[in-house]
Protein backbone atom coordinates (compact mmCIF):
# COMPACT_ATOMS: atom_id res chain seq x y z
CA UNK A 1 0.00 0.00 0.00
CA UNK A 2 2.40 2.57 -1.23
CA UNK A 3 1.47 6.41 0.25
CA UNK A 4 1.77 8.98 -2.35
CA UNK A 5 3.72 7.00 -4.67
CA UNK A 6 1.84 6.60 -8.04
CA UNK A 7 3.32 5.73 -11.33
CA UNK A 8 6.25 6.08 -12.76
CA UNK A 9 7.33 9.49 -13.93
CA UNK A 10 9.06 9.83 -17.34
CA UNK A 11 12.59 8.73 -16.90
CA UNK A 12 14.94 10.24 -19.47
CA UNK A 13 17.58 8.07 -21.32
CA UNK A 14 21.14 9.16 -20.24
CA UNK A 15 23.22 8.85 -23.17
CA UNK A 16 26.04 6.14 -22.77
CA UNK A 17 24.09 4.00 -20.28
CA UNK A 18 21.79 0.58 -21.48
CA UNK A 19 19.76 -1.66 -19.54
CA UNK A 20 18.34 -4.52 -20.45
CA UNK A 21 16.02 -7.03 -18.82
CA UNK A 22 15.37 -11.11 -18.79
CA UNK A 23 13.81 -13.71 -17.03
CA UNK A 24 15.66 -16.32 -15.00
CA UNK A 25 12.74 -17.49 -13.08
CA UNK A 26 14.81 -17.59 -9.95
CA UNK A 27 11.50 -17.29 -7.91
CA UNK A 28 8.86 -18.08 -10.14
CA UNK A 29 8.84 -18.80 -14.27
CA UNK A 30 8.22 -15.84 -16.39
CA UNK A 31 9.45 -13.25 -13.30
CA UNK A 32 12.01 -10.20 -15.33
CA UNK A 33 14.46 -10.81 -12.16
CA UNK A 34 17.91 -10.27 -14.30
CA UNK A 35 19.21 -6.89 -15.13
CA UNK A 36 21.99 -6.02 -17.01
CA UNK A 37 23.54 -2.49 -17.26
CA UNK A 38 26.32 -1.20 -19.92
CA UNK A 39 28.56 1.55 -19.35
CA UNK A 40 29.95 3.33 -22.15
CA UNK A 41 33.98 2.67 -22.51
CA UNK A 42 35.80 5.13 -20.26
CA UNK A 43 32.86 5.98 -17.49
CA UNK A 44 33.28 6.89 -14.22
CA UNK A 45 31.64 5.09 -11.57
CA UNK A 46 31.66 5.15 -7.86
CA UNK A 47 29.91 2.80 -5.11
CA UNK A 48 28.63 3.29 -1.62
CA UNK A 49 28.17 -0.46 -0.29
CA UNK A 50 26.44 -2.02 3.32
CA UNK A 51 28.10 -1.99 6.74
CA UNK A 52 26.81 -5.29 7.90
CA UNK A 53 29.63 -7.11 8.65
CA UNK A 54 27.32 -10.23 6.97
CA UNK A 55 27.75 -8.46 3.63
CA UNK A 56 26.64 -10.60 0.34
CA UNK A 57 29.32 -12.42 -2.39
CA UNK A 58 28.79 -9.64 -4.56
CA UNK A 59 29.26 -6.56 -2.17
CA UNK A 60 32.70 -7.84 -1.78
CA UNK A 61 33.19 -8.20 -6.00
CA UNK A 62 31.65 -4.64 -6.34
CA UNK A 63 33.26 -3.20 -3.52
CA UNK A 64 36.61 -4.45 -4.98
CA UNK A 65 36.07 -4.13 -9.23
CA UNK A 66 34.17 -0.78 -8.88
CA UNK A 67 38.12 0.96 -8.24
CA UNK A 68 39.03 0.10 -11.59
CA UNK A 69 37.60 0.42 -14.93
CA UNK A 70 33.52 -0.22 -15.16
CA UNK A 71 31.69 -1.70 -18.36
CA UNK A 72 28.74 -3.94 -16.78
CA UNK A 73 26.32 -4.07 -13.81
CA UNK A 74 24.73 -7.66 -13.13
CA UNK A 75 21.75 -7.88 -11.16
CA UNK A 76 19.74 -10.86 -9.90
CA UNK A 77 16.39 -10.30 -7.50
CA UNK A 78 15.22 -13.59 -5.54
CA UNK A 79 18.36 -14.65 -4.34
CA UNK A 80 20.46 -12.76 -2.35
CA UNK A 81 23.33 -14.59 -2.29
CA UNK A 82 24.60 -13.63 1.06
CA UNK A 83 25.57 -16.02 4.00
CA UNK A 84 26.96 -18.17 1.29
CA UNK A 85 30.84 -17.92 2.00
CA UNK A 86 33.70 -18.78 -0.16
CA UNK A 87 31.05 -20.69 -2.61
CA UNK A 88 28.93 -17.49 -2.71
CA UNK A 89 31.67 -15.37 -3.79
CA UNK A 90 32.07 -18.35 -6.49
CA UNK A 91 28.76 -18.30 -7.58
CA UNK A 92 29.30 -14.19 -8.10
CA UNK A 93 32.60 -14.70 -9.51
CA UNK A 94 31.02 -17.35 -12.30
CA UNK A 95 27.91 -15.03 -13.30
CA UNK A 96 30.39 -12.33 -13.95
CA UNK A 97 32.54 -14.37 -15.71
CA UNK A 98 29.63 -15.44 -18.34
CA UNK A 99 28.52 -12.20 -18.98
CA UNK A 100 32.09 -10.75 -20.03
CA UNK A 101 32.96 -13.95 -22.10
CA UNK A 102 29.25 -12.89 -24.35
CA UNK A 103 29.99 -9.41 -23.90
CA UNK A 104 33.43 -9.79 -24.59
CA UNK A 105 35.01 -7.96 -22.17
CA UNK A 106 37.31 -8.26 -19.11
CA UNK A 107 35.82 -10.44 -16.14
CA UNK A 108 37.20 -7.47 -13.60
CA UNK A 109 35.10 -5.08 -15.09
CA UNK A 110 31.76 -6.84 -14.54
CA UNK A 111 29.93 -5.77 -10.81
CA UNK A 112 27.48 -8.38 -9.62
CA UNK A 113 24.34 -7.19 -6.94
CA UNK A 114 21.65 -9.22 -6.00
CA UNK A 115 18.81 -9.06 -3.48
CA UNK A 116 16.58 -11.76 -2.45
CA UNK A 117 16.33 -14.45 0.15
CA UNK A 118 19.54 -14.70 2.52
CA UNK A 119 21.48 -17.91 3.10
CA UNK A 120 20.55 -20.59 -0.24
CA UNK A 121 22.70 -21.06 -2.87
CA UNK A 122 22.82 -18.40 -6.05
CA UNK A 123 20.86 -20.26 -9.00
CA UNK A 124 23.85 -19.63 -10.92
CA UNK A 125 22.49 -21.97 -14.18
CA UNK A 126 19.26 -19.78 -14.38
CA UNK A 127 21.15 -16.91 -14.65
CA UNK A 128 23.63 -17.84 -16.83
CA UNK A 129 20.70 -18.90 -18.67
CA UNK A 130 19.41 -15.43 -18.98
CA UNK A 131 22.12 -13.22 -19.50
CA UNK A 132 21.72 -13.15 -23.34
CA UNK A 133 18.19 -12.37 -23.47
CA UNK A 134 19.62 -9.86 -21.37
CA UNK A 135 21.81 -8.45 -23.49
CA UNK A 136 19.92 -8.67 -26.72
CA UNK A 137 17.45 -6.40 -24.90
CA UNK A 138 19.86 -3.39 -24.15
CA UNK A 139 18.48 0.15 -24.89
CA UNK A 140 19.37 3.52 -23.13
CA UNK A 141 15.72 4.00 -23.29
CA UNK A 142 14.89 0.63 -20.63
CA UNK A 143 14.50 2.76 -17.52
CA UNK A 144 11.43 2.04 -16.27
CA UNK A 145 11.59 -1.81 -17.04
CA UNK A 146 14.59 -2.07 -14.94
CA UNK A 147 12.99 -0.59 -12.08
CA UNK A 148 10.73 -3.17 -11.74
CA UNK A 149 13.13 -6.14 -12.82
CA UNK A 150 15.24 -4.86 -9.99
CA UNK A 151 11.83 -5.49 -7.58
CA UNK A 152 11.51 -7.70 -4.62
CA UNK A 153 8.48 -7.15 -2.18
CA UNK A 154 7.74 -3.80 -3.90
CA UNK A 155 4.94 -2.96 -4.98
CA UNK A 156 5.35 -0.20 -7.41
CA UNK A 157 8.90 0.64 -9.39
CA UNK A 158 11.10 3.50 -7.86
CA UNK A 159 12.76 6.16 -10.04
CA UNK A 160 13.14 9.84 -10.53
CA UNK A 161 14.61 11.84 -13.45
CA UNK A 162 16.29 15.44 -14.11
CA UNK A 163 17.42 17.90 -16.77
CA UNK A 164 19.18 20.73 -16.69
CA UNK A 165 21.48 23.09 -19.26
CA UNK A 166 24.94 24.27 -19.20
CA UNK A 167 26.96 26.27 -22.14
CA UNK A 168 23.56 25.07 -24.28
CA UNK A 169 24.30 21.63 -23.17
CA UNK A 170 21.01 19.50 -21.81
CA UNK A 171 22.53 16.75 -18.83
CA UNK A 172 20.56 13.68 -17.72
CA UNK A 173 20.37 12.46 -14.37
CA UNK A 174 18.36 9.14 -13.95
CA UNK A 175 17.79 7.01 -11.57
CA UNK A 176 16.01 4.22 -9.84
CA UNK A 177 15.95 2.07 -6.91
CA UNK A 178 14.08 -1.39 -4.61
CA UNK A 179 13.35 -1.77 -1.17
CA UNK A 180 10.43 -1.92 0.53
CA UNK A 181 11.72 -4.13 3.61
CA UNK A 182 15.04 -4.61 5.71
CA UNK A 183 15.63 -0.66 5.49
CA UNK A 184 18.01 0.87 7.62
CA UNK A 185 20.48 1.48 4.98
CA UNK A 186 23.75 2.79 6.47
CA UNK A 187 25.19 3.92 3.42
CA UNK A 188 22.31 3.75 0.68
CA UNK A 189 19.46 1.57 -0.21
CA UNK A 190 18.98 -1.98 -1.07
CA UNK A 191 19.65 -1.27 -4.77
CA UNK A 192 20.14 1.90 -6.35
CA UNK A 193 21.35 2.92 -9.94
CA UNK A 194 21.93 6.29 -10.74
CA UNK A 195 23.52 7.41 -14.25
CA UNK A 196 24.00 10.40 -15.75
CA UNK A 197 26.37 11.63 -19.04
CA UNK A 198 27.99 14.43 -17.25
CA UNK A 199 31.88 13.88 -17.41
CA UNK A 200 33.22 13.66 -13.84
CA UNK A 201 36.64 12.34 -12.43
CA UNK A 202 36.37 9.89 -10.48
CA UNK A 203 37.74 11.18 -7.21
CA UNK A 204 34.50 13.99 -7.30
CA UNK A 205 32.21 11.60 -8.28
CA UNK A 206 32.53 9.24 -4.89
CA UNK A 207 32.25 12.35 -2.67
CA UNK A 208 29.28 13.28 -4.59
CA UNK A 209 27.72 10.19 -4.04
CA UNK A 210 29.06 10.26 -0.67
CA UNK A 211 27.38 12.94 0.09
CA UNK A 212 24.37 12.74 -1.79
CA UNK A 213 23.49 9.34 0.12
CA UNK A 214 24.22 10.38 3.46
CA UNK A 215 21.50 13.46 2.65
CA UNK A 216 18.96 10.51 1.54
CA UNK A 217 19.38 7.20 1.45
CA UNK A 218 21.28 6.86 4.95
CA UNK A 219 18.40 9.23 6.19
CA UNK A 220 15.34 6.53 5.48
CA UNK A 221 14.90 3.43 7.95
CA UNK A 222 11.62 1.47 7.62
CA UNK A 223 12.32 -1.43 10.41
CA UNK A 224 15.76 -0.33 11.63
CA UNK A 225 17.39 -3.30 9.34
CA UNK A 226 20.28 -3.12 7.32
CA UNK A 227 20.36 -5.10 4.41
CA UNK A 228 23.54 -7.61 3.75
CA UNK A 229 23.23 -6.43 0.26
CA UNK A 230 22.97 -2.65 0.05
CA UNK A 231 24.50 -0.96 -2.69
CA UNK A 232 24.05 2.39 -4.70
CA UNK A 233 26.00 3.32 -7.65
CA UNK A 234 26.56 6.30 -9.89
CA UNK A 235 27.63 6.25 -13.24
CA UNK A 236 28.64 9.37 -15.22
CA UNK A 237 28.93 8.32 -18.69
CA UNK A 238 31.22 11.77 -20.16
CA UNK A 239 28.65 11.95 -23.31
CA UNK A 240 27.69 15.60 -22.40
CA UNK A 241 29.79 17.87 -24.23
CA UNK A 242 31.13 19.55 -21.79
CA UNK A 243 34.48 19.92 -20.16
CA UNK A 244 35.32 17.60 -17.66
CA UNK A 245 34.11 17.97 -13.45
CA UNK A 246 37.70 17.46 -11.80
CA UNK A 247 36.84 19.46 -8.79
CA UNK A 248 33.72 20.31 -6.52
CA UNK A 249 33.07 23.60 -7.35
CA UNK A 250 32.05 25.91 -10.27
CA UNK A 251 28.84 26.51 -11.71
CA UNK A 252 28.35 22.83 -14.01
CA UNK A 253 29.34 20.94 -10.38
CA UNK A 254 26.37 22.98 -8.71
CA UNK A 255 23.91 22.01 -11.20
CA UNK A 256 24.84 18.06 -11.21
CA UNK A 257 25.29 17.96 -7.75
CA UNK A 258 21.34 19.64 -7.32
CA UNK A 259 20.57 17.32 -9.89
CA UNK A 260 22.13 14.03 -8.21
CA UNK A 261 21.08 14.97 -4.65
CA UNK A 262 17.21 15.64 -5.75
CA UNK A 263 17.36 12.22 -8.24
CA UNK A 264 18.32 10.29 -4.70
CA UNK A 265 16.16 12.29 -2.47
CA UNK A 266 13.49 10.85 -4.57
CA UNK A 267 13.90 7.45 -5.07
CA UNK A 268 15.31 7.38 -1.47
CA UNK A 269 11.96 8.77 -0.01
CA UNK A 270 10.05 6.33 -2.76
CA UNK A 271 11.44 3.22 -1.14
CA UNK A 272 9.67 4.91 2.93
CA UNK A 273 6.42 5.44 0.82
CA UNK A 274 6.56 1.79 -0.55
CA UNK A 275 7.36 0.61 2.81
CA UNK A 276 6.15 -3.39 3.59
CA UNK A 277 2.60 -2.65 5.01
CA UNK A 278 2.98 0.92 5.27
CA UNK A 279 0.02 3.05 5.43
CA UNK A 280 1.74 6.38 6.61
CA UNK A 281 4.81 8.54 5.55
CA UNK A 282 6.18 10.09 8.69
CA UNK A 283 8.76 12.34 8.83
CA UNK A 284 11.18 13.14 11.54
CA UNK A 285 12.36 16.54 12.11
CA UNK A 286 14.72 17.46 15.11
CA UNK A 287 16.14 20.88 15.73
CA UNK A 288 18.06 22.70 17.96
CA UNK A 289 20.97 19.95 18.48
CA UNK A 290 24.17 20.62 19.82
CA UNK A 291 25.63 18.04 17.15
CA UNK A 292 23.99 16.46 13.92
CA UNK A 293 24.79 13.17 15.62
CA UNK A 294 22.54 14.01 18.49
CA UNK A 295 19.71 14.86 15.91
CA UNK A 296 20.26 12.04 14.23
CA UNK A 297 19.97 9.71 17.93
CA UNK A 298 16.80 11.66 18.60
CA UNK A 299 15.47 11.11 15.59
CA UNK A 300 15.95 7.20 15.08
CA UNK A 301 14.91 6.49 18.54
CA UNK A 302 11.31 8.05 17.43
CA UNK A 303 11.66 6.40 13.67
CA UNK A 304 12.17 2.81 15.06
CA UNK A 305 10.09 2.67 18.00
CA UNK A 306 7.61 -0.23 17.44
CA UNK A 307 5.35 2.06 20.33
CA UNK A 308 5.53 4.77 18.00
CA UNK A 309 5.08 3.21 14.90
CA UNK A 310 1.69 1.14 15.54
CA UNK A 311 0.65 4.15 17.56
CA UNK A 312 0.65 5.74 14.18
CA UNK A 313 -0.83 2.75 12.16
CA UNK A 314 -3.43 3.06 14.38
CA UNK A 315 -3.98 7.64 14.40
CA UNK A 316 -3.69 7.49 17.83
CA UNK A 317 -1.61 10.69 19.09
CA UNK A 318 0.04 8.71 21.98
CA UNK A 319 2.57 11.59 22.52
CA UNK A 320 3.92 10.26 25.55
CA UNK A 321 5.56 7.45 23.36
CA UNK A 322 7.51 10.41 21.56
CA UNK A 323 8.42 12.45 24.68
CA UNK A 324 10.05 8.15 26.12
CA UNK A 325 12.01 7.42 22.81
CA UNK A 326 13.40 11.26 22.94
CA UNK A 327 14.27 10.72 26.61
CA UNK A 328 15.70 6.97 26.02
CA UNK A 329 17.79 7.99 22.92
CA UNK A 330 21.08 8.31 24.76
CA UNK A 331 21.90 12.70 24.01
CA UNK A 332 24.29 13.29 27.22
CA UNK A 333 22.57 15.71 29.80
CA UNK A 334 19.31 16.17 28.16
CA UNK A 335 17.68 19.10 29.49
CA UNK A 336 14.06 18.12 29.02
CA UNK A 337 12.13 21.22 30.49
CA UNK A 338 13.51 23.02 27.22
CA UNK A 339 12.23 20.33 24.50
CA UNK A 340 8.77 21.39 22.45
CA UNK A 341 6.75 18.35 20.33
CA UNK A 342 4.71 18.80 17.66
CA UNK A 343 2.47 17.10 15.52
CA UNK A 344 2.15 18.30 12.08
CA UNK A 345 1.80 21.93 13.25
CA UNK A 346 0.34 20.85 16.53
CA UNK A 347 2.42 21.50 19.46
CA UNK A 348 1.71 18.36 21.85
CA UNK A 349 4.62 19.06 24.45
CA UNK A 350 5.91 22.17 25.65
CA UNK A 351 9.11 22.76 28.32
CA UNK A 352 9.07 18.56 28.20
CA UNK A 353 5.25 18.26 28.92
CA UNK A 354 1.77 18.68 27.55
CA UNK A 355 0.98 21.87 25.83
CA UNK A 356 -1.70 23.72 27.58
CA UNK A 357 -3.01 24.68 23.94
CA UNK A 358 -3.28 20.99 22.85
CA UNK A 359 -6.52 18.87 22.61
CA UNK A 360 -6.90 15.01 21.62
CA UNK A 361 -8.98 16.08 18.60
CA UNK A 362 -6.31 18.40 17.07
CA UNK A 363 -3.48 15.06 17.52
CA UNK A 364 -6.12 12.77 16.50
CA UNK A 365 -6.20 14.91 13.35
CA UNK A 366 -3.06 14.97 12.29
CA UNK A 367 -2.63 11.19 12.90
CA UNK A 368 -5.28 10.68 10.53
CA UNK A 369 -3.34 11.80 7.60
CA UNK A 370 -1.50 9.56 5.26
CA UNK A 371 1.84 12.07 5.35
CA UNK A 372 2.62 13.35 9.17
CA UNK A 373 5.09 15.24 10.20
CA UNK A 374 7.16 14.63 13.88
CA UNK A 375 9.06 17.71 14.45
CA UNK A 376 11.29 18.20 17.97
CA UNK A 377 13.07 20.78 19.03
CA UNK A 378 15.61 20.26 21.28
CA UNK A 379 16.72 23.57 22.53
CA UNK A 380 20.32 23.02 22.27
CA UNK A 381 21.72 24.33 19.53
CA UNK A 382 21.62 24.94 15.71
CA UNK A 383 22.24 21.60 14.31
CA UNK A 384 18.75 19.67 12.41
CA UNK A 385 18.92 16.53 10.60
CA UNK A 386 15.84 15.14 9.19
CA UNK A 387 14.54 10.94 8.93
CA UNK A 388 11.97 9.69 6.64
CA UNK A 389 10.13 6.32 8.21
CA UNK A 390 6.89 4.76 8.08
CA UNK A 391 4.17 3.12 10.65
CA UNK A 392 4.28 -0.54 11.38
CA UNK A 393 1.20 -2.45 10.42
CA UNK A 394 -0.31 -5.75 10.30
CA UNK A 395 0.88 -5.99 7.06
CA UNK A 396 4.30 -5.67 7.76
CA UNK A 397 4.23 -8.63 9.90
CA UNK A 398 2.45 -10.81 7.64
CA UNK A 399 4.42 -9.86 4.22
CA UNK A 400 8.06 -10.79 6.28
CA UNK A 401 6.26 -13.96 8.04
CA UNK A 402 5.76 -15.24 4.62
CA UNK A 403 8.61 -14.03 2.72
CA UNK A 404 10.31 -17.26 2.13
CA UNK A 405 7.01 -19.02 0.99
């Protein structure tokens, strides 16, 4: 039950960047679950990869063969191909292998990603199977059928698109993106793909990814999970005529980095509205910390309380829940008399209690919308920091209790 996500807007083609989609049936016959993605010859591309120490066979391949040079992303959704140890990383290794040897390129510039089910053995003879299908089926103009070969529990495909012109030049910046479950991304999403034909060295293209994830993807959580597999790439392509990016400033930089940052704020806020079960998109605004980091404790203490989150399946404005995950979050000498709640534009705690002004029927309002907003102020500083989450329904429970069947 996706909340204010609707169909797919029109995702441009970025020039020097094909996708093409097959079926493996890893999961079920007739399922588009392979993905293949060409770089044109001399791209740049940087990665931002999981911290879970449990990280998947081919987060260590892409993590390694994304410092040299790029021609081919290979995905795979059903099977995650994590927990799998040295055979995993064979299994990766082998799929990567196949595709160069029909694409006729170097093995070490083929990345493998997959997402799926953790822990069974990477159908590596289904993909194999696949990967010329795959290939035949390459177009710059393929999108929007990646985004939902790239699907797992989804229910609607993820992507967002920009424009803009330099020196008469028009540059792309597409991308798209899964998750819907096991989101607490510490460095990006589940899968992400961004690709635009902007000419950037490689050195400014990692901090711009960098830095564009930790402004959106490592700002979502949806059940305080992260993912063995998370991975987000960007590609820049060079097909722009324009003079190379080698540094982060000047006028071309500030246009592709607004572009990047709003193509991931997107897709990164499209994977909290497509949430497993969700029925609301809550966000989390604290204020007035003495240090980001303290905004950012506040904030994920609200954003995975299970209290909070059914309180808000349910429209119930149990503020007290908010004012015990604030208190609980671990900020050093919390002064609580000076923190202020509110509910949309509600205010629901004042000085660290109830707001003479407030009434259960101007909470209960709020909490009946589908999009809420949680904003605290702490009263300690200037630092804010913003966190995008959802409620936890029955749904939820149900979807992950069955995911394997």
């Amino acid at each position: 039950m996706a909340v204010g996500l609707g169909p797919l807007s029109t995702l441009h083609p970025v020039p020097g960047f094909e996708l093409g989609i097959a079926s493996a049936g890893i999961k079920r016959p007739g399922r588009k679950d392979v993905v293949v993605m060409r770089c044109a010859e001399g791209s740049s591309v940087a990665g931002v990869f999981t911290l879970n120490a449990f990280c998947a066979a081919p987060v260590i391949l892409a993590k390694k063969r994304v410092q040299g040079p790029v021609r081919y992303l290979l995905t795979n959704t059903g099977n995650a191909n994590a927990g799998t140890g040295e055979p995993g990383l064979q299994d990766a290794s082998r799929t990567c292998a196949a595709l160069a040897q029909l694409a006729g390129v170097e093995e070490s510039t083929v990345l493998p990603f997959s997402t799926g089910v953790i822990g069974e053995p990477l159908p590596v003879e289904k993909i194999e199977g696949a990967l010329q299908a795959a290939l035949d089926d390459l177009s710059e103009k393929h999108w929007a059928e990646a985004a939902v070969g790239i699907m797992t529990t989804d229910t609607l495909p993820k992507g967002a698109s920009r424009q803009f012109v330099h020196d008469g030049v028009t540059v792309t910046v597409t991308g798209i993106s899964k998750g819907a479950g096991m989101i607490k991304p510490n460095m990006a999403t589940m899968l992400g793909y961004i690709a635009t034909d902007a000419k950037v060295a490689q050195g400014v293209l990692r901090d711009l990814l960098r830095d564009a994830a930790n402004k959106s993807f490592n700002r979502i959580t949806i059940d305080g999970d992260t993912s063995t597999n998370d991975c987000c790439m960007l590609i820049a392509t060079g097909k722009a005529a324009l003079p190379e990016i080698t540094q982060a400033s000047g006028a071309l930089f500030a246009a592709l980095k607004q572009a990047v940052f709003e193509v991931c704020m997107e897709v990164a806020q499209a994977i909290v509205r497509d949430g497993e079960g969700a029925t609301k998109f809550v966000t989390v605004q604290v204020n007035g910390g003495a240090t980001h980091q303290e905004c950012l404790d506040v904030g994920y203490a609200v954003a995975h309380s299970p209290l909070i989150k059914t309180a808000l399946f349910a429209s119930d404005p149990n503020w007290g829940r908010i004012l015990a995950a604030v208190g609980r979050a671990g900020v050093a000498q919390l002064d609580v008399s000076k923190i202020d709640v509110f509910l949309g534009e509600v205010c629901i705690a004042s000085r660290g209690c109830r707001a003479a002004s407030y009434t259960e029927a101007q909470g209960s309002a709020v909490m009946a919308e589908a999009e809420i907003t949680i904003r605290i102020e702490l009263g300690r500083g200037s630092c804010s920091e913003t966190i995008w989450t959802t409620d936890l329904s029955h749904e939820y429970v149900k979807i992950n209790a069955e995911y394997r069947t």
